[in-house]
C-alpha atoms as a PDB file:
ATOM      1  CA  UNK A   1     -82.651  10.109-145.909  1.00  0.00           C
ATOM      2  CA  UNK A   2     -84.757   8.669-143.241  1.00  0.00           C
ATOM      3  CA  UNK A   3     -83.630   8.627-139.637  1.00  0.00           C
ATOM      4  CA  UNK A   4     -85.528   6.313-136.784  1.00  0.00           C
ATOM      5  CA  UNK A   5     -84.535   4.673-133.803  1.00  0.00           C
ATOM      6  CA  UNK A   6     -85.421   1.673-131.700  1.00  0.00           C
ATOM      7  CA  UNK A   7     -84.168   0.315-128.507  1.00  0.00           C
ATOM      8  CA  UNK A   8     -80.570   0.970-129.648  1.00  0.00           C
ATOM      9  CA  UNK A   9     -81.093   1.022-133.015  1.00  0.00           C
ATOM     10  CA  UNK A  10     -80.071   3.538-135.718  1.00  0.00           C
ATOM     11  CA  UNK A  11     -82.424   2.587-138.722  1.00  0.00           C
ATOM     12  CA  UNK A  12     -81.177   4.631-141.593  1.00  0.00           C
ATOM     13  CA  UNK A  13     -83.427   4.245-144.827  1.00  0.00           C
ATOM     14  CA  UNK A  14     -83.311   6.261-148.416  1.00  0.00           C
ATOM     15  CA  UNK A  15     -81.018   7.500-150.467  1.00  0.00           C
ATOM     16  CA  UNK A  16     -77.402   8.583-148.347  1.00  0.00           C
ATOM     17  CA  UNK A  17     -76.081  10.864-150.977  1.00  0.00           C
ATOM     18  CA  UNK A  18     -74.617  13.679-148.334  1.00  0.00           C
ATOM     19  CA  UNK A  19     -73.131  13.696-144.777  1.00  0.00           C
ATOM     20  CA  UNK A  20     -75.884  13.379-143.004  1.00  0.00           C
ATOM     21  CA  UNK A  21     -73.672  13.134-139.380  1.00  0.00           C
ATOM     22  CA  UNK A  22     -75.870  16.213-138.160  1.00  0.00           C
ATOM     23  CA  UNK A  23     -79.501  14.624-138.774  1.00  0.00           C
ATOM     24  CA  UNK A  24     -78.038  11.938-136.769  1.00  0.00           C
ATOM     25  CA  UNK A  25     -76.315  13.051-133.686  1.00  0.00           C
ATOM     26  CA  UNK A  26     -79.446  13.506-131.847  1.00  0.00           C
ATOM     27  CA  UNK A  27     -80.642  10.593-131.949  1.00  0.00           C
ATOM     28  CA  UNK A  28     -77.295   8.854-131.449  1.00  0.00           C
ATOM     29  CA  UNK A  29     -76.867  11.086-128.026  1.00  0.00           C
ATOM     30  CA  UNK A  30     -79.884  10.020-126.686  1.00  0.00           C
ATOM     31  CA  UNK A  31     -79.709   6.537-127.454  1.00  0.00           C
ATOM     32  CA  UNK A  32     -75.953   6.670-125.544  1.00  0.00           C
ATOM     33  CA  UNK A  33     -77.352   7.993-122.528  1.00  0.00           C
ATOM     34  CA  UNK A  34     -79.701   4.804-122.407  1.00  0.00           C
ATOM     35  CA  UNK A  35     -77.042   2.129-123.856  1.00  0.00           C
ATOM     36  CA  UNK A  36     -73.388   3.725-122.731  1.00  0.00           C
ATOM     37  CA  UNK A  37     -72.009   0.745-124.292  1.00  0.00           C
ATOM     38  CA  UNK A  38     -72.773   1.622-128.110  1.00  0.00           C
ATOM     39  CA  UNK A  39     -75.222   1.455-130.393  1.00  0.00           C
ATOM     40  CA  UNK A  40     -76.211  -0.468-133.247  1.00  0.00           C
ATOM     41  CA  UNK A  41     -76.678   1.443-137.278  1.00  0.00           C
ATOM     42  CA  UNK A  42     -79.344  -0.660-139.050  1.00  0.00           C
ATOM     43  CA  UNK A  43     -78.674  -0.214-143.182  1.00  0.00           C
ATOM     44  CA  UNK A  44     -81.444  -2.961-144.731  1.00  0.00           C
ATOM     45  CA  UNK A  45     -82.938   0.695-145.766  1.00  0.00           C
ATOM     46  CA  UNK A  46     -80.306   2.214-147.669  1.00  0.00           C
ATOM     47  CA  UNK A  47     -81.594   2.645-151.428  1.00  0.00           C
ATOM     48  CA  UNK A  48     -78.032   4.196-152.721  1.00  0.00           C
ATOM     49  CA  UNK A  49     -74.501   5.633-151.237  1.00  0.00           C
ATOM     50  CA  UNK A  50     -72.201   7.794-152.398  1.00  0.00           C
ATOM     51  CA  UNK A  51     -68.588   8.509-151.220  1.00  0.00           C
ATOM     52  CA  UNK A  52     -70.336  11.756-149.960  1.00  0.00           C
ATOM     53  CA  UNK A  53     -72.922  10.339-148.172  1.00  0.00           C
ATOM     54  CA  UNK A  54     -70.352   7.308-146.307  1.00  0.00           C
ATOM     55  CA  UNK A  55     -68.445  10.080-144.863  1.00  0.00           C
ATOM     56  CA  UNK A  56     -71.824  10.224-142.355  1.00  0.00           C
ATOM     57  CA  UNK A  57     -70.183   6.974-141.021  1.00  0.00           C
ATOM     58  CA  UNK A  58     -67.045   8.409-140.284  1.00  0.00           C
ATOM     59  CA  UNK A  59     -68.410  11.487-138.214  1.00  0.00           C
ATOM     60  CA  UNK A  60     -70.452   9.187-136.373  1.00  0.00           C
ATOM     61  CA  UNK A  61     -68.038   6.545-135.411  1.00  0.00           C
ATOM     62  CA  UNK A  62     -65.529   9.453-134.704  1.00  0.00           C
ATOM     63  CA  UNK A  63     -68.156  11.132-131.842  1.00  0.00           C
ATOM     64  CA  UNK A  64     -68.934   7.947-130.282  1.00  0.00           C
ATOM     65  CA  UNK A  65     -65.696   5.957-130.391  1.00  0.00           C
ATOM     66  CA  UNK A  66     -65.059   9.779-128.434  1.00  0.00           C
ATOM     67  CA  UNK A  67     -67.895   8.929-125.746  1.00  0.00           C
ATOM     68  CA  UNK A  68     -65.994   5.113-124.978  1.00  0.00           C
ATOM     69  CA  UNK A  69     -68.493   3.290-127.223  1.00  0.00           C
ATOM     70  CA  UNK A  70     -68.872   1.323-129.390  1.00  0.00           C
ATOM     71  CA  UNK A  71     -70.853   1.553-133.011  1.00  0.00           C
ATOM     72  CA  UNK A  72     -71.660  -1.451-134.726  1.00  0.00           C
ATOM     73  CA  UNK A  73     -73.474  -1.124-138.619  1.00  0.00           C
ATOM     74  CA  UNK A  74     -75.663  -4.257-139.688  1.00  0.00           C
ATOM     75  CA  UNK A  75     -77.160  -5.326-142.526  1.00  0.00           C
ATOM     76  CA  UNK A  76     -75.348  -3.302-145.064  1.00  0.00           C
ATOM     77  CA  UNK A  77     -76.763  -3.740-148.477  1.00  0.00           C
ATOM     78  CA  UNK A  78     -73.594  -5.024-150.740  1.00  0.00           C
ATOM     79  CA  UNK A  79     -73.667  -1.460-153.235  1.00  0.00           C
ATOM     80  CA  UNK A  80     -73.386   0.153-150.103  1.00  0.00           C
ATOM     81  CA  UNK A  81     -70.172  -2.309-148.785  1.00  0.00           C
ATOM     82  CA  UNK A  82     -68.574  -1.270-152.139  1.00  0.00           C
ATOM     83  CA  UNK A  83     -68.840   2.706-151.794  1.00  0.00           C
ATOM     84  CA  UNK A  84     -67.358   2.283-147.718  1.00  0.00           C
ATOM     85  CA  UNK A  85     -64.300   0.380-149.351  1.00  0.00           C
ATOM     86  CA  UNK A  86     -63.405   3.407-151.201  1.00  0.00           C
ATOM     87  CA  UNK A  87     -63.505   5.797-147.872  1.00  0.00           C
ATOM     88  CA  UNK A  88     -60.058   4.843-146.082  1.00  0.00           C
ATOM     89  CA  UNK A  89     -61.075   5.964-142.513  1.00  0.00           C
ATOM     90  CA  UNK A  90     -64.452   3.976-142.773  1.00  0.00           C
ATOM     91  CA  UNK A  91     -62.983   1.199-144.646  1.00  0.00           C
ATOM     92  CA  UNK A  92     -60.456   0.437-141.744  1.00  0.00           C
ATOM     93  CA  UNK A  93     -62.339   1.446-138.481  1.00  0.00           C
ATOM     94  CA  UNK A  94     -65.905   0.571-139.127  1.00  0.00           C
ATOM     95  CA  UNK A  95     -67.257  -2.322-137.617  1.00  0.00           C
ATOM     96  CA  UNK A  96     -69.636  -4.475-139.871  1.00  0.00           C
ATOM     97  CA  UNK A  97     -72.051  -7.137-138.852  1.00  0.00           C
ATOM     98  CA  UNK A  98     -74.340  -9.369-140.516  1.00  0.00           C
ATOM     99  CA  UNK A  99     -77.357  -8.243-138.658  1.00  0.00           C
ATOM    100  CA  UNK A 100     -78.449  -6.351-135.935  1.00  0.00           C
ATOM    101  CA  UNK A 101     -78.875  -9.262-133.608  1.00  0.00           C
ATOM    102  CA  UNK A 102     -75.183 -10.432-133.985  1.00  0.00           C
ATOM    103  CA  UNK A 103     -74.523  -6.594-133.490  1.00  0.00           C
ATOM    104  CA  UNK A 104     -76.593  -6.692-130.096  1.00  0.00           C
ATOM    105  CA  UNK A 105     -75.224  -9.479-129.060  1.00  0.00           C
ATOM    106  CA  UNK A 106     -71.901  -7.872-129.378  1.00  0.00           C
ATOM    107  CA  UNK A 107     -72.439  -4.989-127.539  1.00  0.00           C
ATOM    108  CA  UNK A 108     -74.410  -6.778-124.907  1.00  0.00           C
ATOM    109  CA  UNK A 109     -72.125  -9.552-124.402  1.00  0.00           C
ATOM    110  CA  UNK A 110     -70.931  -8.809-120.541  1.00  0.00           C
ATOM    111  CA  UNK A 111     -73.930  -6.647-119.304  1.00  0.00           C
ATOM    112  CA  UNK A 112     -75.107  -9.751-117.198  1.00  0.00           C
ATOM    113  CA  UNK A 113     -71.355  -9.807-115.702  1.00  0.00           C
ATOM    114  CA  UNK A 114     -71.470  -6.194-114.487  1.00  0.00           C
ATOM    115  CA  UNK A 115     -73.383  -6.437-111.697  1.00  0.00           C
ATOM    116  CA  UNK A 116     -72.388  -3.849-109.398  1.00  0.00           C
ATOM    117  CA  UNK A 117     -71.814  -5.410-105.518  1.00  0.00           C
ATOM    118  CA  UNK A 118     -74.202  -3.244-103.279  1.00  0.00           C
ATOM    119  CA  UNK A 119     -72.143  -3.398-100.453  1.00  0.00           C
ATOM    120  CA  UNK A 120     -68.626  -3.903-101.764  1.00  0.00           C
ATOM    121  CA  UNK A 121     -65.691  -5.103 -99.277  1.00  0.00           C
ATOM    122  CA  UNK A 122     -62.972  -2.776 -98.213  1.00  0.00           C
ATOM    123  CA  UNK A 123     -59.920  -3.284-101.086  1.00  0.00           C
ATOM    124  CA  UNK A 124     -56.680  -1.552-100.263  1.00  0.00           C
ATOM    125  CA  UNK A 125     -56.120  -1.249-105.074  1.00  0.00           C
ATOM    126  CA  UNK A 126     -56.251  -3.665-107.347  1.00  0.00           C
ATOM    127  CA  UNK A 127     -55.273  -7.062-108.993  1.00  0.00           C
ATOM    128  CA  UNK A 128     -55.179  -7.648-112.976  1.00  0.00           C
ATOM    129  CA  UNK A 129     -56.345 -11.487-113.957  1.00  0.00           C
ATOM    130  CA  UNK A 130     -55.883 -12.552-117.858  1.00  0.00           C
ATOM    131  CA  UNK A 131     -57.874 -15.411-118.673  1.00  0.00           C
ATOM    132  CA  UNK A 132     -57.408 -17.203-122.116  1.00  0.00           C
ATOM    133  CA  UNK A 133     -60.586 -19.396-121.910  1.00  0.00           C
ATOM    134  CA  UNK A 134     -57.813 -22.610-121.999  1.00  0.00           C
ATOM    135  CA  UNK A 135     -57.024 -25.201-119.466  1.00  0.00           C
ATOM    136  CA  UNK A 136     -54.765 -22.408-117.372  1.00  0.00           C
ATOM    137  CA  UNK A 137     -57.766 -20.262-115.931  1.00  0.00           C
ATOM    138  CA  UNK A 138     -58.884 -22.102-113.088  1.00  0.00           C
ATOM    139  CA  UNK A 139     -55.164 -22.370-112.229  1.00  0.00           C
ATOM    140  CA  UNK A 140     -54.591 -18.617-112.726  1.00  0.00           C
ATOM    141  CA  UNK A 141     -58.098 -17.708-111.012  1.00  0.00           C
ATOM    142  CA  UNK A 142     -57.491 -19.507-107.749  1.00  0.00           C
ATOM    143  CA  UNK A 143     -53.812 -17.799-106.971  1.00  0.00           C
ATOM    144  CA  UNK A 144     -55.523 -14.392-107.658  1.00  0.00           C
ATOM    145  CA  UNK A 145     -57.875 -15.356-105.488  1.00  0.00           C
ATOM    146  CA  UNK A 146     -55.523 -15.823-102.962  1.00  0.00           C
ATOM    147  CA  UNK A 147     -53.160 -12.930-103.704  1.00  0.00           C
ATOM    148  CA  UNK A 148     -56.220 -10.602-103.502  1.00  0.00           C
ATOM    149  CA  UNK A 149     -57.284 -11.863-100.056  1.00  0.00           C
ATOM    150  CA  UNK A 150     -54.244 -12.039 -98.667  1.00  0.00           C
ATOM    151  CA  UNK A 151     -53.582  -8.167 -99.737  1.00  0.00           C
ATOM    152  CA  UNK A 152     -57.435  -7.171-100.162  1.00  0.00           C
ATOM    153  CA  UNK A 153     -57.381  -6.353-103.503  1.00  0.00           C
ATOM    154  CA  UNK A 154     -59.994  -6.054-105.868  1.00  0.00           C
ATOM    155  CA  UNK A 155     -59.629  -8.252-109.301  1.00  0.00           C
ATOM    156  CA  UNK A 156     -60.049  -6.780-112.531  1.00  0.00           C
ATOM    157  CA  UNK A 157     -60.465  -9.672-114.437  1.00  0.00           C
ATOM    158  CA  UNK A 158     -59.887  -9.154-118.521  1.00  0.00           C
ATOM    159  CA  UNK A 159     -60.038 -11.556-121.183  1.00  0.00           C
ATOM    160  CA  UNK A 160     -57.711  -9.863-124.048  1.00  0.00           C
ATOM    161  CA  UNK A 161     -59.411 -10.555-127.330  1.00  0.00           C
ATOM    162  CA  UNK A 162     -57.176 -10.481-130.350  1.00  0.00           C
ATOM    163  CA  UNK A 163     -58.768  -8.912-133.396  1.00  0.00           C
ATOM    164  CA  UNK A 164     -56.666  -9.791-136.862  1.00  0.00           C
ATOM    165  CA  UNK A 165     -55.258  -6.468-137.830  1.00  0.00           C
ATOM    166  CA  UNK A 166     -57.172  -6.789-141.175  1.00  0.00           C
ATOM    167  CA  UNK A 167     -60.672  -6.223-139.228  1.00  0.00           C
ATOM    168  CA  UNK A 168     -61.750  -3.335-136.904  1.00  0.00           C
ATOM    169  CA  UNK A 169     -60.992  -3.472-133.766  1.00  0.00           C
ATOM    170  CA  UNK A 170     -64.643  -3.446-132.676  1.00  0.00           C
ATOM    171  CA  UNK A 171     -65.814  -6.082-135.093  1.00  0.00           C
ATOM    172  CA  UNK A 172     -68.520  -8.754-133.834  1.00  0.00           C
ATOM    173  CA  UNK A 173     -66.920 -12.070-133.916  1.00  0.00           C
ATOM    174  CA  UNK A 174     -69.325 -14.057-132.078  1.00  0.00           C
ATOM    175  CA  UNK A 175     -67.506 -17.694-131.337  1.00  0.00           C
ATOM    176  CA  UNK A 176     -64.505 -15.640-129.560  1.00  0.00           C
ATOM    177  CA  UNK A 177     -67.170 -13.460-127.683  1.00  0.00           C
ATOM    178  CA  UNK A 178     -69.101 -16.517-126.317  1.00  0.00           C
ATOM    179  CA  UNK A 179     -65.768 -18.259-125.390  1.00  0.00           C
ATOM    180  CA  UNK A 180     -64.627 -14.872-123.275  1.00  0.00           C
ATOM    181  CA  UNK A 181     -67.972 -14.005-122.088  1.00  0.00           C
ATOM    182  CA  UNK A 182     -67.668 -17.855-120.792  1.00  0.00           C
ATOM    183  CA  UNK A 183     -64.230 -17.576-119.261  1.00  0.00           C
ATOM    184  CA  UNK A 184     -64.906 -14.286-117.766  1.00  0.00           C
ATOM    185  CA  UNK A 185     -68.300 -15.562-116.049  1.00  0.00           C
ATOM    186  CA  UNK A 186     -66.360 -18.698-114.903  1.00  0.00           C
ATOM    187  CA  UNK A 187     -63.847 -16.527-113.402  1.00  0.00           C
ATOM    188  CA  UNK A 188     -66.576 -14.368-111.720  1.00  0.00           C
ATOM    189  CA  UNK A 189     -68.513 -17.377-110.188  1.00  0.00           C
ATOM    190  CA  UNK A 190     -64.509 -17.958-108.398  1.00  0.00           C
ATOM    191  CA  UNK A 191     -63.876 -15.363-106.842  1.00  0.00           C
ATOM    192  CA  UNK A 192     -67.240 -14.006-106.252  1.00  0.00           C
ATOM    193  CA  UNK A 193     -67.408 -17.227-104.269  1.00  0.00           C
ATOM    194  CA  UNK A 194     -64.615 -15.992-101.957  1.00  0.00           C
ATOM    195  CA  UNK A 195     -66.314 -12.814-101.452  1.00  0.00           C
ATOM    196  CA  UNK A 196     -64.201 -10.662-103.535  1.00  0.00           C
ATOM    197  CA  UNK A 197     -65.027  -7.205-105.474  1.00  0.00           C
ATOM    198  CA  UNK A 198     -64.705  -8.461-109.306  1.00  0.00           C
ATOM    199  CA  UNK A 199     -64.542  -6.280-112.131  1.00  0.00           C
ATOM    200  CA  UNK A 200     -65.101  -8.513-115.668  1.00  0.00           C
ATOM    201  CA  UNK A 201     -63.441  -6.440-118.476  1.00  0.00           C
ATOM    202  CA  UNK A 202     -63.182  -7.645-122.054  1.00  0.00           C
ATOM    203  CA  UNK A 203     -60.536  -5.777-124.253  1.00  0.00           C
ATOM    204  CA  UNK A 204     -60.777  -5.963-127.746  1.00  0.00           C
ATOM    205  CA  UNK A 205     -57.157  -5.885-128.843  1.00  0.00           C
ATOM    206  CA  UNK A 206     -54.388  -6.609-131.095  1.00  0.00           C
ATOM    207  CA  UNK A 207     -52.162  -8.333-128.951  1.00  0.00           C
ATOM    208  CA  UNK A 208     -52.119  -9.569-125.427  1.00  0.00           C
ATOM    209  CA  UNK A 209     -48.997  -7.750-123.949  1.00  0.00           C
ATOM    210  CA  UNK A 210     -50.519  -4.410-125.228  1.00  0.00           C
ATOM    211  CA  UNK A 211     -53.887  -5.044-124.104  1.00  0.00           C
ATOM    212  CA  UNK A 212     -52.634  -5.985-120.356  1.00  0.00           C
ATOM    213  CA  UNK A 213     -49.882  -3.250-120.340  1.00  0.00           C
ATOM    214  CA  UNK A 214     -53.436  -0.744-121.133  1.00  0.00           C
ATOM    215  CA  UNK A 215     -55.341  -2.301-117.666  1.00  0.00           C
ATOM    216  CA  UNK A 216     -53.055  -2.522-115.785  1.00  0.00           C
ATOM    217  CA  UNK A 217     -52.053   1.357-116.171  1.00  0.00           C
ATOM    218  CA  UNK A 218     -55.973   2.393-116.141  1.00  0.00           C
ATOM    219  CA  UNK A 219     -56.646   0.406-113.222  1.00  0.00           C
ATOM    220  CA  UNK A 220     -53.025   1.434-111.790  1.00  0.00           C
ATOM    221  CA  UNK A 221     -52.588  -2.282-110.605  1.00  0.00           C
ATOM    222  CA  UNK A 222     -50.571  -3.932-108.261  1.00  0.00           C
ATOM    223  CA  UNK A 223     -49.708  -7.043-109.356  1.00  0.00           C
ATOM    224  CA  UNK A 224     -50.587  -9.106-112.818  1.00  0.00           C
ATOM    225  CA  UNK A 225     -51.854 -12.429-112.640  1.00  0.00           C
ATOM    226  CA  UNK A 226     -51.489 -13.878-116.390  1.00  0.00           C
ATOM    227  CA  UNK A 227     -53.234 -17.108-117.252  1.00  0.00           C
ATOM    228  CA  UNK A 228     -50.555 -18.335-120.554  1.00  0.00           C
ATOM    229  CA  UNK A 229     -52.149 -19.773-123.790  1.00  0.00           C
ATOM    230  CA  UNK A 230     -51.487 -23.452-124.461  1.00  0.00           C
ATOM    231  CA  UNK A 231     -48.170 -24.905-126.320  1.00  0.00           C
ATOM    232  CA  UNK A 232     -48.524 -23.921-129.543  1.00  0.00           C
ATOM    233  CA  UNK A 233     -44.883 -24.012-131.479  1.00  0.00           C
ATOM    234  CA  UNK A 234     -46.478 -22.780-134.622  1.00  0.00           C
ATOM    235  CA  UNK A 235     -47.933 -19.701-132.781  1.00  0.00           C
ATOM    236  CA  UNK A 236     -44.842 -19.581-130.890  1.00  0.00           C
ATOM    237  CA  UNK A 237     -46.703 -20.007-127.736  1.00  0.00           C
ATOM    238  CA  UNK A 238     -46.697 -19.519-124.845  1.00  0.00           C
ATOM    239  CA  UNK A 239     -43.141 -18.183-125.244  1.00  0.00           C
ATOM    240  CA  UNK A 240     -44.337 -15.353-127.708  1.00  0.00           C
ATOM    241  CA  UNK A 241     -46.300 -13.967-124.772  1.00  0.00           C
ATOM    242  CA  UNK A 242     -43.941 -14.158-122.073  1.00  0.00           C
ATOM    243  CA  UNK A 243     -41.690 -11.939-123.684  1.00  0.00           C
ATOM    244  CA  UNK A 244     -44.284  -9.391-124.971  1.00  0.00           C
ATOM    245  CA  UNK A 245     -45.356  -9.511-121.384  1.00  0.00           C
ATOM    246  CA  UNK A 246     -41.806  -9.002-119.560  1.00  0.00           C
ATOM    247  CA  UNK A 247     -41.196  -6.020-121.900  1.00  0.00           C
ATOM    248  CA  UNK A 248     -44.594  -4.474-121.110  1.00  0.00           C
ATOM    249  CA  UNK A 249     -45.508  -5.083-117.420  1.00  0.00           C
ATOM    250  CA  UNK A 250     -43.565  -3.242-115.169  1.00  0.00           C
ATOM    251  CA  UNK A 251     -46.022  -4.244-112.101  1.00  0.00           C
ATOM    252  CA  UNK A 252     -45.699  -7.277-110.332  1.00  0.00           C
ATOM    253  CA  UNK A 253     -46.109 -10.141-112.723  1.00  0.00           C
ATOM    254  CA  UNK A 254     -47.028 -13.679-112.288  1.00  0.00           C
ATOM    255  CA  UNK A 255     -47.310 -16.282-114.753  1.00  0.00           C
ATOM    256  CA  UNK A 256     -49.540 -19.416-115.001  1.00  0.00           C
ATOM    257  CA  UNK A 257     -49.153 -22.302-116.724  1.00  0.00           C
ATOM    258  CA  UNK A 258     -51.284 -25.267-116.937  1.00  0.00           C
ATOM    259  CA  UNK A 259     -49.871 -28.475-114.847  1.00  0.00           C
ATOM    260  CA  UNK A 260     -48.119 -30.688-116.755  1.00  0.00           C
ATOM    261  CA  UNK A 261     -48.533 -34.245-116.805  1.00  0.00           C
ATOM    262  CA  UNK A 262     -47.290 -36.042-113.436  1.00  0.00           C
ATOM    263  CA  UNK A 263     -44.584 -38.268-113.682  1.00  0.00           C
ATOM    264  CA  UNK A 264     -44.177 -41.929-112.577  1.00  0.00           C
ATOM    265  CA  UNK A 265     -42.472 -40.616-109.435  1.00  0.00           C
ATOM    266  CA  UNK A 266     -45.186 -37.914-108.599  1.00  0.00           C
ATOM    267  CA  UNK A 267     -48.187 -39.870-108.850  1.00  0.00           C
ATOM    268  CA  UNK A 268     -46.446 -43.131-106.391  1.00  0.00           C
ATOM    269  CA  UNK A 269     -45.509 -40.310-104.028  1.00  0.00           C
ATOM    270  CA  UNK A 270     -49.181 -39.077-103.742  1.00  0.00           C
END
């Protein structure tokens, strides 16, 4: 077995026969220490796997799901595929993507968002905005905005992306990336605007109410702004979030809707 690296790149090549974790963990440390979001695990090299060999992926996604990355594998030859379905662990917490650019892409997707504020303004804690990337954001955005001067808060603002339970959690799933990455810099543009300390999170989760109820205790925040999905009766939305939310948010919560139509009556009043 073959071990390189690139940028952020684990290129494995050869025949992975053995655990070869310990070959590896060099590499992966020093690659962390430049990307602290994850890395990527390149596999076009692969030649042959055995159930031996996949347990490499399990010690490696084990020390740096421990270090609060991420670790993506691309380009995963199919024989290989079939030997990681046989490994439980790997099988249901190793993240597989096409190639390594959708993998990049993953890991990359909010580094132009995280631009630290050189001079930050004074904030007395912190408010919790959840955007949905519907027609409720700019709704939800603006009354942060408004709580967090008022009180000078700082907004975390999260976009809680749902992951089917029959994937990963840290799977690439580009379209629903893009869309949050959107929403989040959207959000950003707001209430940097207004000259406010923003912190764009995205949480990969399997539910909304769980993935809020986890900010808002990290960030120990003060109040929850929550942006609601659209009607949806089939989804049982937004009704199926309220209550998740009411059962899991013990801070200060506030829920937006979008505006519903205006009546007869509103609009000759106006």
């Amino acid at each position: 077995m073959i071990v390189e690296s690139a940028e952020d790149t684990i290129k494995l090549s050869g025949d992975l026969t053995s655990n070869q974790w310990e070959a590896i963990r060099t590499v992966a440390a020093i690659l962390l220490k430049k990307h602290p979001r994850g890395v990527v695990v390149d596999c076009e090299g692969i030649r042959f796997c055995t159930p031996d060999g996949a347990q490499t992926f399990f010690d490696m996604m084990t020390h740096i799901e421990s270090r609060k990355a991420r670790i993506i594998v691309a380009n995963v030859p199919e024989h290989c595929k079939e030997v990681l379905q046989h490994v439980p662990e790997v099988r249901s917490g190793l993240a597989i993507a096409d190639s390594v650019e959708e993998a990049r892409h993953s890991l990359e997707l909010l580094d132009e968002l995280t631009v630290v504020n050189s001079r930050p303004p004074h904030t007395t804690g912190k408010l919790v905005l959840s955007l949905t990337g519907g027609p409720a954001d700019p709704y939800a955005t603006s009354l942060a905005a408004a709580i967090a001067e008022r009180r000078q808060l700082a907004v975390v603002a999260v976009y809680p992306l749902v992951v089917p339970r029959a994937l990963p959690k840290s799977t690439p799933m580009r379209d629903e990336e893009d869309a949050a990455a959107d929403a989040l810099q959207k959000a950003k543009n707001a209430l940097d605007g207004r000259g406010l300390l923003v912190e764009p999170t995205l949480e990969r989760t399997r539910s909304v109410p769980s993935a809020l109820q986890k900010v808002t205790q990290d960030a120990a925040g003060r109040a929850v702004v929550v942006a609601l999905p659209a009607e949806d009766p089939a989804k049982g939305e937004p009704l199926k979030t309220v209550k998740g939310l009411l059962t899991s948010i013990t801070a200060e919560l506030i829920l937006v809707r979008e505006p519903g139509p205006q009546t007869d009556t509103e609009q000759e009043a106006r």
